[in-house]
Protein backbone atom coordinates (compact mmCIF):
# COMPACT_ATOMS: atom_id res chain seq x y z
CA UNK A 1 25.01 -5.53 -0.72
CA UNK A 2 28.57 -5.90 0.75
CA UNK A 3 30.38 -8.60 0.68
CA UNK A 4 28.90 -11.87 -0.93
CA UNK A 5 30.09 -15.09 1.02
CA UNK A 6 27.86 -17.84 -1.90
CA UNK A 7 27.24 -20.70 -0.20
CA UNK A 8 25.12 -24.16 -0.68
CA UNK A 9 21.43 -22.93 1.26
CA UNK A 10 19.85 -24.93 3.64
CA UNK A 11 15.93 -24.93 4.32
CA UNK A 12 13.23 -26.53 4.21
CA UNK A 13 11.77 -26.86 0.80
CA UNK A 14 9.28 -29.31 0.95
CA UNK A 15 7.07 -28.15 4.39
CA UNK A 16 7.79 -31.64 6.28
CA UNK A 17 9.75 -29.16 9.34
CA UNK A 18 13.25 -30.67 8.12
CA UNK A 19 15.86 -28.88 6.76
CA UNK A 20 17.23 -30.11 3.23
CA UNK A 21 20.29 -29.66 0.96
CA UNK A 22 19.32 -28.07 -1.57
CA UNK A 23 21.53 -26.69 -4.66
CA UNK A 24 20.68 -23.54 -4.67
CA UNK A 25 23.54 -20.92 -4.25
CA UNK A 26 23.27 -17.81 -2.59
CA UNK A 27 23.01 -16.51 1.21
CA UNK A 28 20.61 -15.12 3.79
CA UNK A 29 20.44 -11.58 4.38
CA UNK A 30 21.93 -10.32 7.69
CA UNK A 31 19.25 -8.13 10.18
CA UNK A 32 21.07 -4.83 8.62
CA UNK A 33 20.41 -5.85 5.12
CA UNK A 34 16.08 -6.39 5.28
CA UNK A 35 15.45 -2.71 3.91
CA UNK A 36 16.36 -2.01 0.50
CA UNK A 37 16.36 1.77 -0.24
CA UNK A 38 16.90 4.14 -3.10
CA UNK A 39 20.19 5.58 -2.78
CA UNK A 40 22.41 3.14 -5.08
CA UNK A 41 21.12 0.29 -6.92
CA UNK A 42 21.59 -3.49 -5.38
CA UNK A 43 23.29 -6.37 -7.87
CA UNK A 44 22.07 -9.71 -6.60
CA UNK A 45 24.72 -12.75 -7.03
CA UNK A 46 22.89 -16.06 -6.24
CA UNK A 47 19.84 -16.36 -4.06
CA UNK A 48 19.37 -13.52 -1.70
CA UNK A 49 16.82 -15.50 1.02
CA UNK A 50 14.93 -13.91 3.61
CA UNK A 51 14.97 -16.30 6.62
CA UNK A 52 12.25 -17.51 9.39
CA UNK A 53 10.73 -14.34 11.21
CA UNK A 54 12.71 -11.84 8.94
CA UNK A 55 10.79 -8.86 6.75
CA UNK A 56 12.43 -7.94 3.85
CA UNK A 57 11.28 -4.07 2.88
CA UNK A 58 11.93 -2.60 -0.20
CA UNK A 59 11.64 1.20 -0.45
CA UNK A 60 10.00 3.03 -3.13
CA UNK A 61 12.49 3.73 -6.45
CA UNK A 62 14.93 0.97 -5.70
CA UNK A 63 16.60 -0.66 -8.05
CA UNK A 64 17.06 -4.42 -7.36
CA UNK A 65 19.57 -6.38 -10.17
CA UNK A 66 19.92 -9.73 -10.65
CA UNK A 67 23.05 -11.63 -12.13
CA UNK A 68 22.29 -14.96 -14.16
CA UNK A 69 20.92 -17.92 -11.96
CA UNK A 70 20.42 -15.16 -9.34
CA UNK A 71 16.62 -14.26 -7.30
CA UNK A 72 15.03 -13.91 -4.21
CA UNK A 73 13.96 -17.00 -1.37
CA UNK A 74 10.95 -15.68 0.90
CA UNK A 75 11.35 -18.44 2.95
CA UNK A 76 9.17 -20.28 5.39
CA UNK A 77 7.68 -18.04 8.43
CA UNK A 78 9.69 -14.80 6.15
CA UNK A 79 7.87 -11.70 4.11
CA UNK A 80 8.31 -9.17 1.67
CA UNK A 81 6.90 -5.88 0.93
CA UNK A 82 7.64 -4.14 -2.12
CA UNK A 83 6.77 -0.55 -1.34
CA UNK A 84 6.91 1.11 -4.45
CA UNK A 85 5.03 4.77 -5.21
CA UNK A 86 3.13 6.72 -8.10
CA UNK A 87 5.82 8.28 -10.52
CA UNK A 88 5.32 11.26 -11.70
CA UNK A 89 8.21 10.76 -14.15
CA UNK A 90 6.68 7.98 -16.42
CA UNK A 91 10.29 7.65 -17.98
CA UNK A 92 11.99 8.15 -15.14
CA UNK A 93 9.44 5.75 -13.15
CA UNK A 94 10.99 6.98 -10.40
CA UNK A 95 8.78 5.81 -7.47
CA UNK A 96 8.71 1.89 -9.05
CA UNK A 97 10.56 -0.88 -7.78
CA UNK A 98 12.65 -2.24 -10.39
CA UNK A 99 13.29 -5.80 -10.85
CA UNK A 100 15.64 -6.97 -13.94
CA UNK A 101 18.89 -8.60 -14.60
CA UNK A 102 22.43 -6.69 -13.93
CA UNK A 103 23.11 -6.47 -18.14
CA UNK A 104 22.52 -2.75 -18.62
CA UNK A 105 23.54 -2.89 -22.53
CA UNK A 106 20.62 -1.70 -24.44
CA UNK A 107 20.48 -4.67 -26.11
CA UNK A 108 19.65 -6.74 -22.82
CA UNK A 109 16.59 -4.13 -21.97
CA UNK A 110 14.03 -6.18 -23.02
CA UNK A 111 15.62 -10.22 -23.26
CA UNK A 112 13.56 -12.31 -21.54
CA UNK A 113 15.24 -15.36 -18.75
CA UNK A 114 18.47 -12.91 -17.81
CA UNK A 115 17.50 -14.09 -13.96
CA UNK A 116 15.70 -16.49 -12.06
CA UNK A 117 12.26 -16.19 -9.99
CA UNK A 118 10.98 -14.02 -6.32
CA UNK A 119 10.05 -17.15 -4.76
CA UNK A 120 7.92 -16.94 -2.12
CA UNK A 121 8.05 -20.33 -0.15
CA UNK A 122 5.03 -22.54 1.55
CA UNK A 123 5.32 -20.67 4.56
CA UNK A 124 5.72 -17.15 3.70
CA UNK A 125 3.23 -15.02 4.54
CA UNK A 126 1.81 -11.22 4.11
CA UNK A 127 4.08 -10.64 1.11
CA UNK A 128 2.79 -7.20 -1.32
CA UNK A 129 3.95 -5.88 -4.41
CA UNK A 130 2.82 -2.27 -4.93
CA UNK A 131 4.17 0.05 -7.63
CA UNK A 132 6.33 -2.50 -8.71
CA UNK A 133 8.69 -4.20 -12.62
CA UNK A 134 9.15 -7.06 -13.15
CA UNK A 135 10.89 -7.67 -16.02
CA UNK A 136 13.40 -10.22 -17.72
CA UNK A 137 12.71 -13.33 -15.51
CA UNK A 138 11.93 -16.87 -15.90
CA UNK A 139 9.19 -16.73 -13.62
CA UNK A 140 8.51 -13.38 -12.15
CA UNK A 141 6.96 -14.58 -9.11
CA UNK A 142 6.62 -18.10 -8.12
CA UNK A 143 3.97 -18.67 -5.65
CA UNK A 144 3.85 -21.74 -3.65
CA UNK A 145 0.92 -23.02 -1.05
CA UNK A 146 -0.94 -21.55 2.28
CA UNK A 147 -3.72 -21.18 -0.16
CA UNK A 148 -5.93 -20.40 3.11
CA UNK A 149 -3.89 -17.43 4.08
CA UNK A 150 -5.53 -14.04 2.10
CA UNK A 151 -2.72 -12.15 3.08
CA UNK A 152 -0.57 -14.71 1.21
CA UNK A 153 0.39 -12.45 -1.84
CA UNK A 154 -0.93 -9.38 -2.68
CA UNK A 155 0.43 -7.52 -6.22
CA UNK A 156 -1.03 -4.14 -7.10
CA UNK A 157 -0.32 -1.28 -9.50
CA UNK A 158 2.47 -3.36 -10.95
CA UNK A 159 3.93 -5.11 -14.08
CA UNK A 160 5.75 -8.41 -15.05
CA UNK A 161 7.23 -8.60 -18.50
CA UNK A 162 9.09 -10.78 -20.30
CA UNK A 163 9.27 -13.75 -18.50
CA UNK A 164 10.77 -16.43 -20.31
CA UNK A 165 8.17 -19.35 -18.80
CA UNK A 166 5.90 -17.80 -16.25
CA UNK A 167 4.90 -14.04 -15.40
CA UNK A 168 3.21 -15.25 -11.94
CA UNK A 169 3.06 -18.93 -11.13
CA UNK A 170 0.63 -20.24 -8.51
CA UNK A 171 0.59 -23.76 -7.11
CA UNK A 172 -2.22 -24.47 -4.37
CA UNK A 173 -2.21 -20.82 -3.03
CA UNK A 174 -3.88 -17.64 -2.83
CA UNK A 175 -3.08 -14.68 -4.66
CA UNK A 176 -5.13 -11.12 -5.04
CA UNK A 177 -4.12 -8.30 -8.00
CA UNK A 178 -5.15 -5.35 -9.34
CA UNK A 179 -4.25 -3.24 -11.52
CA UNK A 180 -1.97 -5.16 -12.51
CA UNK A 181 -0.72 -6.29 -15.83
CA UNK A 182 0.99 -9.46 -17.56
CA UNK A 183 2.71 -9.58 -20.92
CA UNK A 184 5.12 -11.68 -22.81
CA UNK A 185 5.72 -14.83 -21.17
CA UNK A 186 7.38 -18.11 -22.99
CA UNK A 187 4.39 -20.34 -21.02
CA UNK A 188 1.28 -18.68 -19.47
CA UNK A 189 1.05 -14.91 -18.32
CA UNK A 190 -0.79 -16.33 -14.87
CA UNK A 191 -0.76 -19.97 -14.25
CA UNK A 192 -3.13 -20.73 -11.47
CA UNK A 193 -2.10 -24.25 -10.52
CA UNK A 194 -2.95 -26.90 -8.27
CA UNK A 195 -5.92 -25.74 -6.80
CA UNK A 196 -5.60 -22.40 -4.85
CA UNK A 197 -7.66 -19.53 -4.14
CA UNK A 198 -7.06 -16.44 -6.99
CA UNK A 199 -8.49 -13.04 -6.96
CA UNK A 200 -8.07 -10.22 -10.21
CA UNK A 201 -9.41 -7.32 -10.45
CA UNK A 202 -8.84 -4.55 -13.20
CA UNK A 203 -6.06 -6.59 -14.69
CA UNK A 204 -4.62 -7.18 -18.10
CA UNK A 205 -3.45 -10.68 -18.03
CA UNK A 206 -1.95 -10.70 -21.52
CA UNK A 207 0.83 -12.76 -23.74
CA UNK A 208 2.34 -11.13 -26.94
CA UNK A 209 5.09 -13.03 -27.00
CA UNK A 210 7.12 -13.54 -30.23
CA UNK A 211 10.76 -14.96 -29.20
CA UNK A 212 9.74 -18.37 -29.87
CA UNK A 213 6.29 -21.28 -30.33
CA UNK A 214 3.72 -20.79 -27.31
CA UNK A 215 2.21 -23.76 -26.40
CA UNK A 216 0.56 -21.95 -23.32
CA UNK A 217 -2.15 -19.30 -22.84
CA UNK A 218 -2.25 -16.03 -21.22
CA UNK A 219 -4.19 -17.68 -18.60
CA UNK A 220 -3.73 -21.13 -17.47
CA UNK A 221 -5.70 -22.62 -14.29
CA UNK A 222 -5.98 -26.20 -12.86
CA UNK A 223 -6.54 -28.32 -10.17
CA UNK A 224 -4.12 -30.89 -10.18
CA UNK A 225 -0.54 -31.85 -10.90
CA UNK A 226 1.99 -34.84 -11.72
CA UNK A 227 4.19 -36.03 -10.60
CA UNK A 228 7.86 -37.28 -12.39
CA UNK A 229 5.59 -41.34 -11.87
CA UNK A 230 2.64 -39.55 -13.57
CA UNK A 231 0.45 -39.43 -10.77
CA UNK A 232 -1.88 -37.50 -10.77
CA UNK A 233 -2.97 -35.68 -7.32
CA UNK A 234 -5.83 -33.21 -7.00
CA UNK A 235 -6.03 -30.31 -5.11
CA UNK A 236 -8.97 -27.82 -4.79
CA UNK A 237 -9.60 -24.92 -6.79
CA UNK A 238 -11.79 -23.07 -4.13
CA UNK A 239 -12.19 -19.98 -6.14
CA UNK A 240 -10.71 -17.91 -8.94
CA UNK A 241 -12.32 -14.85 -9.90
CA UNK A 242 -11.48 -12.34 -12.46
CA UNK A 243 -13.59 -8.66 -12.75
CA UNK A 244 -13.11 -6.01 -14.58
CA UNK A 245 -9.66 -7.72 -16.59
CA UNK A 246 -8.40 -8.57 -19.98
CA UNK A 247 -7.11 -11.84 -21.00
CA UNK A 248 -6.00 -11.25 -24.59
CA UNK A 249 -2.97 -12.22 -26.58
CA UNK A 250 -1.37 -13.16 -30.21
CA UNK A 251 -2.28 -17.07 -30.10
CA UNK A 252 -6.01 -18.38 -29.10
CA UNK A 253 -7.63 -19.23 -27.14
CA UNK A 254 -6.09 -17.71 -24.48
CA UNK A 255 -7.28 -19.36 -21.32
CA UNK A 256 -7.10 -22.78 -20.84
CA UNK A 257 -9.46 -24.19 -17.42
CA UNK A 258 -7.92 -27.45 -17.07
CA UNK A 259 -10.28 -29.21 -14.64
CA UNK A 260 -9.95 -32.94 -13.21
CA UNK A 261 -13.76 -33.99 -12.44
CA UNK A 262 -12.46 -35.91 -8.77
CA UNK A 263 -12.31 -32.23 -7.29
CA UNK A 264 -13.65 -28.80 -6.46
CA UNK A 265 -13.25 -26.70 -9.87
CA UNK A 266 -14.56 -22.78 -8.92
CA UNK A 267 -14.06 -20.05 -10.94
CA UNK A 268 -16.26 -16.76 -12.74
CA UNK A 269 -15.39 -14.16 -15.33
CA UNK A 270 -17.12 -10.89 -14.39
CA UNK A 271 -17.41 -8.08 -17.27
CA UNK A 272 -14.10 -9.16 -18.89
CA UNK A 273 -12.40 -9.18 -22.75
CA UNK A 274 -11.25 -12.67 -23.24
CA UNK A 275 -9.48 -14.22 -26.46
CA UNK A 276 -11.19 -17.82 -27.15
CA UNK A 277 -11.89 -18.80 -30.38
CA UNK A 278 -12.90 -22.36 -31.01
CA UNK A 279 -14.30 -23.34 -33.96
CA UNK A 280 -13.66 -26.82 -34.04
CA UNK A 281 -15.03 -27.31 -30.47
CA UNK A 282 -12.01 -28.58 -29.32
CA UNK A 283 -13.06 -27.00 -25.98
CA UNK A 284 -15.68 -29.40 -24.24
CA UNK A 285 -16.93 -29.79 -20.46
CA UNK A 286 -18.90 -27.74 -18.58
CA UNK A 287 -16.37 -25.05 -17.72
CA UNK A 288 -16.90 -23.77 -21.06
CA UNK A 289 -20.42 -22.87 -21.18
CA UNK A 290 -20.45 -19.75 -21.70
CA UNK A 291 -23.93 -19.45 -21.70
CA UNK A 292 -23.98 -20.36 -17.75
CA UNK A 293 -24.00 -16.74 -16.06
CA UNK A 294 -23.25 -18.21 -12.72
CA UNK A 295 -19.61 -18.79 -14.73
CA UNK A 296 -19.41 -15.39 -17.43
CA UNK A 297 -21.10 -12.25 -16.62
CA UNK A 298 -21.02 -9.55 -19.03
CA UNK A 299 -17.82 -11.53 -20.92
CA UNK A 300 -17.18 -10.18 -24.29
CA UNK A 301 -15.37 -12.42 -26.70
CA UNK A 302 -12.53 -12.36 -29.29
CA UNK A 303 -12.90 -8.15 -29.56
CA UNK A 304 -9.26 -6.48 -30.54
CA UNK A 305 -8.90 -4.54 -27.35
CA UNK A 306 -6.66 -2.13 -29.48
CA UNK A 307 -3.72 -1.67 -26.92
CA UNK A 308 -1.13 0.75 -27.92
CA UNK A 309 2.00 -1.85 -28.67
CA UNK A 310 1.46 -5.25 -26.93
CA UNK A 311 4.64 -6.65 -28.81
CA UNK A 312 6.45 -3.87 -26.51
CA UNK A 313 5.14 -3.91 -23.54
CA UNK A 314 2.36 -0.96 -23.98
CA UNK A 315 -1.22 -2.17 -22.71
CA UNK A 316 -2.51 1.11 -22.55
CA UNK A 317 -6.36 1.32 -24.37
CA UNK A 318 -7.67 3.87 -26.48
CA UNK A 319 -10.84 5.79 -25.77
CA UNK A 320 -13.70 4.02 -28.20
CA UNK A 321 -11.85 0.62 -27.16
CA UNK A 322 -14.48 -2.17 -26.82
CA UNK A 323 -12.81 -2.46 -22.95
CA UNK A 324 -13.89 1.67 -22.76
CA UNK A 325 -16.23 1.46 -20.33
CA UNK A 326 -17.06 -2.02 -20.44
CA UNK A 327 -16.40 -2.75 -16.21
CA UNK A 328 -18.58 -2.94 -12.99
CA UNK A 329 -18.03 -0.39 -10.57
CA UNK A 330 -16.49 -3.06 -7.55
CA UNK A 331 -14.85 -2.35 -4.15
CA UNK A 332 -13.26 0.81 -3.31
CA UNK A 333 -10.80 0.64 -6.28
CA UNK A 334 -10.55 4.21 -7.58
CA UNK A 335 -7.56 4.74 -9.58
CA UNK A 336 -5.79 2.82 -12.66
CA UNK A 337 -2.36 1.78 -12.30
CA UNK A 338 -1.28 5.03 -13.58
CA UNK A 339 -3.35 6.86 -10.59
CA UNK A 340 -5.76 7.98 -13.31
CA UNK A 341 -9.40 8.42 -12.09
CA UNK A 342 -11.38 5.28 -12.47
CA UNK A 343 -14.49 6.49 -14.64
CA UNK A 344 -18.36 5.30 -14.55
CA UNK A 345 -18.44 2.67 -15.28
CA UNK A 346 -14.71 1.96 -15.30
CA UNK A 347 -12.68 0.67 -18.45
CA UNK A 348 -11.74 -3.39 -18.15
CA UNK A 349 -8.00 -3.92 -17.56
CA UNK A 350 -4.85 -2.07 -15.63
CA UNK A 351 -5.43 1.08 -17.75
CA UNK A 352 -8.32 3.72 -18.14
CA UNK A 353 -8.59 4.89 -21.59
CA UNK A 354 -6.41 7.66 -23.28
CA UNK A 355 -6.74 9.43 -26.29
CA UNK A 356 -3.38 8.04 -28.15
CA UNK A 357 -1.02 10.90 -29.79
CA UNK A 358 -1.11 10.51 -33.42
CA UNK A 359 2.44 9.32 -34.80
């Protein structure tokens, strides 16, 4: 995006209202650069940031590439919108936003870690993914605070992949998705942390990664962190609800709920297909009793959800699938991320069931 003066950013990263040196690299867009459109693709070098009062909108079918060390600042008071469309095409894919790194080799197409994060800062505020890749990250989005703002981030229709820690991060904030789906991160798919307020609906918050050990689940929530003195401060985790979704991967379990008694722990899993397997009862504390219906309605366990090829990036269900018609017929949601009708009852997941081709 023409001519790329790199230089040492300065904001404010820590919400105290002062500016600080940071060392990230990169620069802030001009007023003529905040909509990103579908004519040639865009090669990101450093930090692209979107300052104080500026939108950044991203048209549907553009192609946004990222050199190493390179992503996107939504900072304070900034948003984005990611208005990405149905494709007909589903090789072409040629109404999705595209996010990956600016190696093009076939051999790069799926590497996970080839770019940094979308970081969307304390402050930012009505940011939305629709339609939208996410691939070959090291955290796809990273989330931070405003937890009372429900127009804080809002991803739907879209996919993160590859990720070499985090597909979506959360810390203390509030995040709604659907149809949306989450595979192969080096950490956790989602990691709701610090508290926060987290919505799902009709997603497939998977993890079949295989580049290296996972010490993480798909799914990882909590309401606290520490700090580099290892103390430990709390924040609350006012609500995180998943319907209709899938958390399911090659390692179990795949959720971890790691709750610190001193504060506000809230969370229910509504007809979903979760991997947890825990014969040892390693897994102890109220949070999983999964008798308690006021915590897991209609949850089926540990049930191969038979996806097409997890390993690359295929989450699609067969018809007969123990997730076929398994949902709750919830909101207005009609359509699948593929804009297939929804049926009745729905399937759980991003994907309504297909008959798969025979090889």
């Amino acid at each position: 995006t023409g001519e790329y003066v790199i230089e040492t950013l300065v904001f404010d990263v820590d919400g105290d209202g002062m500016d600080d040196e940071t060392t990230i690299q990169g620069r802030f867009l001009e007023p003529s650069e905040l909509n990103f459109t579908n004519e040639k693709p865009y090669v990101i070098y450093g930090y692209a940031a979107v300052d104080d009062g500026d939108d950044l909108n991203i048209d549907a079918g553009a192609r946004i590439h990222f050199h190493a060390n390179s992503g996107l600042l939504i900072t304070d008071g900034a948003s984005l919108n990611v208005n990405g469309s149905p494709s007909l095409d589903p090789e072409a894919m040629e109404g999705e936003v595209i996010f990956e790194g600016d190696r093009l080799e076939p051999g790069f197409a799926e590497v996970p870690g080839q770019w940094q994060t979308i970081w969307l800062f304390n402050g930012s505020t009505d940011n939305t993914f629709n339609f939208a890749t996410i691939k070959n990250s090291t955290v796809g989005i990273l989330c931070d605070g405003n937890m009372d703002d429900p127009s804080k981030l809002t991803v739907t229709n879209s996919k993160v992949y590859n990720s070499s820690n985090f597909g979506i991060l959360g810390r203390g904030t509030n995040i709604y998705g659907e149809n949306l789906v989450l595979n192969r991160s080096g950490q956790s798919s989602f990691a709701g942390t610090y508290g926060g307020r987290y919505n799902f609906v009709h997603s497939t918050i998977a993890n079949y990664w295989t580049n290296s050990f996972r010490q993480f689940p798909s799914l990882l929530l909590n309401n606290f962190i520490v700090d580099e003195d290892n103390t430990t401060f709390t924040n609350p985790l006012e609500e995180a609800n998943f319907t209709n979704c899938i958390i399911f991967g090659n390692d179990n379990p795949e959720m971890l709920l790691d709750k610190d008694n001193s504060d506000t722990f809230n969370f229910k899993f509504t007809n979903c297909l979760i991997r947890f397997n825990d014969p040892n009862n390693n897994f102890t504390g109220s949070q999983y009793d999964f008798n308690d219906l006021g915590l897991y309605e209609n949850v089926i366990f540990n049930q191969d959800p038979e996806f097409l090829d997890a390993v690359n990036n295929m989450l699609e269900i067969p018809n007969g699938s123990v997730s076929d018609g398994a949902g709750i017929n919830f909101g207005i949601l009609s359509t699948d991320i593929n804009n297939v009708l929804r049926g009745t009852p729905p399937d759980l997941g991003a994907y309504e069931s297909t008959e798969f081709e025979e090889d």
